[in-house]
Protein backbone atom coordinates (compact mmCIF):
# COMPACT_ATOMS: atom_id res chain seq x y z
CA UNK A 1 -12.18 21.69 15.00
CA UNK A 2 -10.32 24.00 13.14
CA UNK A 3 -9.44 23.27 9.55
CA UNK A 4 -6.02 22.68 8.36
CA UNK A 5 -4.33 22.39 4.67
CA UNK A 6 -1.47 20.29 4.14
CA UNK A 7 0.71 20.18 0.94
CA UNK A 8 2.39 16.90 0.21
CA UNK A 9 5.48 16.18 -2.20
CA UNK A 10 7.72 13.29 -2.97
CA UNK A 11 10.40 13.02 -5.96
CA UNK A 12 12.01 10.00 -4.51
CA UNK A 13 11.24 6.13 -4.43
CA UNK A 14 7.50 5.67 -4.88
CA UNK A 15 6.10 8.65 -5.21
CA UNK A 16 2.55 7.82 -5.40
CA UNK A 17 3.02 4.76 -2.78
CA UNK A 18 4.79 7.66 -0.38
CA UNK A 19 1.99 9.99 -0.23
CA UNK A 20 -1.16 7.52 0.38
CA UNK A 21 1.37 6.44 3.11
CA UNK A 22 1.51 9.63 4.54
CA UNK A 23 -2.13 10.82 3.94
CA UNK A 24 -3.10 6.97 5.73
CA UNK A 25 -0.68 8.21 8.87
CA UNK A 26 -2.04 11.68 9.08
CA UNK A 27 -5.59 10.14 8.77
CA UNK A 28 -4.42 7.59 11.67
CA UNK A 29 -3.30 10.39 14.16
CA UNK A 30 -5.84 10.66 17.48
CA UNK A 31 -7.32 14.36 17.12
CA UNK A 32 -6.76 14.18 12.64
CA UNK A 33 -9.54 13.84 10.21
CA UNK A 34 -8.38 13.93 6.72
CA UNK A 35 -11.80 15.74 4.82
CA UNK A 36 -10.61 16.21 1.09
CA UNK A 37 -7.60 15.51 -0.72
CA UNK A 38 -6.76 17.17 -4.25
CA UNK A 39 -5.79 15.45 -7.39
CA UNK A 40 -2.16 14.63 -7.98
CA UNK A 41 -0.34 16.85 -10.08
CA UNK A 42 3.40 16.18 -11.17
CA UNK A 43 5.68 19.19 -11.46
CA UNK A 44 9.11 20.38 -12.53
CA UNK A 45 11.24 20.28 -9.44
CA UNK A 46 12.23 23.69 -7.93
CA UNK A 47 16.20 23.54 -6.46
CA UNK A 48 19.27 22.06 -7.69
CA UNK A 49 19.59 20.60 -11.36
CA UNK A 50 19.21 16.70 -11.56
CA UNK A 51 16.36 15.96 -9.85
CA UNK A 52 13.21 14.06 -10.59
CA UNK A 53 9.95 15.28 -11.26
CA UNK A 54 7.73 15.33 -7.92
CA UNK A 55 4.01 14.46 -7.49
CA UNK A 56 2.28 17.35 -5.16
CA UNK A 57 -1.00 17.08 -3.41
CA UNK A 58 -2.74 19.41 -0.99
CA UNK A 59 -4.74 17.49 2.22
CA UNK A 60 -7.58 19.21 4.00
CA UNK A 61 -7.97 18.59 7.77
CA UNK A 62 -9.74 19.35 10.74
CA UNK A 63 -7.75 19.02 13.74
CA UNK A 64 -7.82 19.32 17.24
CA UNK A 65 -3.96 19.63 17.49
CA UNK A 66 -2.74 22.47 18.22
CA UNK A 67 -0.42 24.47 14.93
CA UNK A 68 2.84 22.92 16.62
CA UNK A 69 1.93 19.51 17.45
CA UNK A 70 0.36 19.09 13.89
CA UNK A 71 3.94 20.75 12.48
CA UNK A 72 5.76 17.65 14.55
CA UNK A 73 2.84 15.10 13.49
CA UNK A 74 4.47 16.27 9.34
CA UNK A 75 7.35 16.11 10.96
CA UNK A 76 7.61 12.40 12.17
CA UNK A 77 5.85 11.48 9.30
CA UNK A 78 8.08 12.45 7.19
CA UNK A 79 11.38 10.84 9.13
CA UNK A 80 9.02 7.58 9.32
CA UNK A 81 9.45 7.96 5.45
CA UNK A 82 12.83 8.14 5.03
CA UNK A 83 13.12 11.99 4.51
CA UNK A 84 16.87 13.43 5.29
CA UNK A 85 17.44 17.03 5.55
CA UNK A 86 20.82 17.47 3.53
CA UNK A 87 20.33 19.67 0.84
CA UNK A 88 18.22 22.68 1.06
CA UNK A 89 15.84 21.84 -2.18
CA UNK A 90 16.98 18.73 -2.65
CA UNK A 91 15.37 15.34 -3.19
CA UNK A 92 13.26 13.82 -0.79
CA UNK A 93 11.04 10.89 0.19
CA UNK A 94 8.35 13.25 1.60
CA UNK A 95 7.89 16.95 1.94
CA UNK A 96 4.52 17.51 4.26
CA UNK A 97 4.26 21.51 4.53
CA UNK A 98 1.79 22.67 7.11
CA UNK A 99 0.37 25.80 4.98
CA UNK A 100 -2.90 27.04 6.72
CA UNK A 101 -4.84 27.02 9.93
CA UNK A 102 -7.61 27.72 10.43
CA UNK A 103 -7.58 31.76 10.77
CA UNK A 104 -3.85 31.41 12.98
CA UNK A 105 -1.30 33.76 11.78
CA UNK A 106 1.55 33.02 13.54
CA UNK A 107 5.76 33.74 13.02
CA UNK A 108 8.31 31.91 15.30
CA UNK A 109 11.58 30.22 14.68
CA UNK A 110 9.63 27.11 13.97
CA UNK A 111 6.43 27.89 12.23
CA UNK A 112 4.95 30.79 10.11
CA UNK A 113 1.25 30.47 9.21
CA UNK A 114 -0.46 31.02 6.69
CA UNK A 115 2.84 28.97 4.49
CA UNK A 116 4.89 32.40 3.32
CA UNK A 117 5.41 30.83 0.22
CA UNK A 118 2.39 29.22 -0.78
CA UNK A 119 0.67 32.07 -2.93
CA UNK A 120 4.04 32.26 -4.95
CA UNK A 121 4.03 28.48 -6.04
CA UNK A 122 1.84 26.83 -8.56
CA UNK A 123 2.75 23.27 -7.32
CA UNK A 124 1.33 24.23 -4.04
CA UNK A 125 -1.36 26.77 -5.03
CA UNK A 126 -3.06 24.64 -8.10
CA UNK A 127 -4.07 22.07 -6.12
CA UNK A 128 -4.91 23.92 -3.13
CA UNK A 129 -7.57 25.48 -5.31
CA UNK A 130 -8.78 22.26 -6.46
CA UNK A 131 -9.92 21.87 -3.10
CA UNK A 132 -10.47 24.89 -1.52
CA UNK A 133 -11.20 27.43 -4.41
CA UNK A 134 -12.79 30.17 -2.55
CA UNK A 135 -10.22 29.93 0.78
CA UNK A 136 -9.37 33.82 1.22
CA UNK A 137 -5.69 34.37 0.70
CA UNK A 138 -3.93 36.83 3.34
CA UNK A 139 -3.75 39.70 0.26
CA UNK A 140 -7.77 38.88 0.42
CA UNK A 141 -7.97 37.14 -3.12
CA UNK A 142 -9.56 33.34 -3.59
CA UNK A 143 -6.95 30.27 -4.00
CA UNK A 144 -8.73 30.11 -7.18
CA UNK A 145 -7.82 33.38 -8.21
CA UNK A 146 -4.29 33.04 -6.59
CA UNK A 147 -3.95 29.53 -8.37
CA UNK A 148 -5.11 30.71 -11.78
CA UNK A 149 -2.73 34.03 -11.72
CA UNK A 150 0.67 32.06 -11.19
CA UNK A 151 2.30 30.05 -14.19
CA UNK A 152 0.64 26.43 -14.31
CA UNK A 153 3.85 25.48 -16.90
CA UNK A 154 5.42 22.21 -15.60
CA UNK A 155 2.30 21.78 -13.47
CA UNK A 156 0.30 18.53 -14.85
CA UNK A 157 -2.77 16.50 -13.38
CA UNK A 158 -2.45 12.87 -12.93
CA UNK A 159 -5.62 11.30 -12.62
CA UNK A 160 -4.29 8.13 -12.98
CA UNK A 161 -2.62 8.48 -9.77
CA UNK A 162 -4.98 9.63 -7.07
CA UNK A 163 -5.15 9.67 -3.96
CA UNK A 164 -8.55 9.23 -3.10
């Protein structure tokens, strides 16, 4: 089954309560097995001013769902959990990004893969690399070495909120 990452955010409600929700419904959907989760790490919010700090995670998966079903699995998920699209980087209950699979590279009006982003954000990237240091990165560098290149300020473990 191919492996797939997952990065998980919530700056609303409960954080920590939201994502083991969310990690127990990906881990409950026929054709997901949820192999590693990173630490919890609790970051400056990127977007408008006034917002709360989030708590990011990054889930490893194998899957046997195809890039687009597992994009409406995050999806659901994340309506199931109260998230509203209003505000492009706003608040919200849940943020699931698909960010890798497998090999795929794919671009379509729904779905890019690898994440376009990812590389560029140390709340995504940092734990990534806690759990998949030596994934190759489309420019060919580690997640390690991506992770440990990008500015970790505002990025800070919580160990006394994991996940696993």
């Amino acid at each position: 089954m191919p492996t797939a990452h997952i990065a998980l955010g919530s700056n609303l409600g409960d954080r920590r309560a939201t994502l083991a929700s969310a990690l127990a419904a990906l881990a409950a959907t026929p054709g997901i097995r949820v192999t590693a989760v990173s630490p919890v790490f609790e970051t400056a919010p990127v977007g408008p001013p006034g917002q709360d700090d989030y708590l990011n995670a990054v889930a490893v998966l194998e899957t046997d769902l195809l890039p687009h079903a597992l994009l409406d699995t995050c999806l659901a998920i994340e309506r199931a959990h109260g998230r509203v699209r209003s505000e492009r980087w706003g608040p919200r209950t849940l943020d699931l990004d698909l960010l890798t699979y497998g090999a795929t590279q794919l671009h379509d009006d729904r779905l890019t893969l690898p994440h376009p982003h990812m590389a560029e954000r140390a709340f995504v990237m940092i734990p990534f690399a806690a759990v998949s240091p030596g994934h190759i990165m489309p420019d060919g560098r580690t997640a390690a070495t991506t992770a440990a290149s990008l500015d970790s300020t505002g990025v800070n473990p919580r160990a006394d909120l994991a996940l696993a």
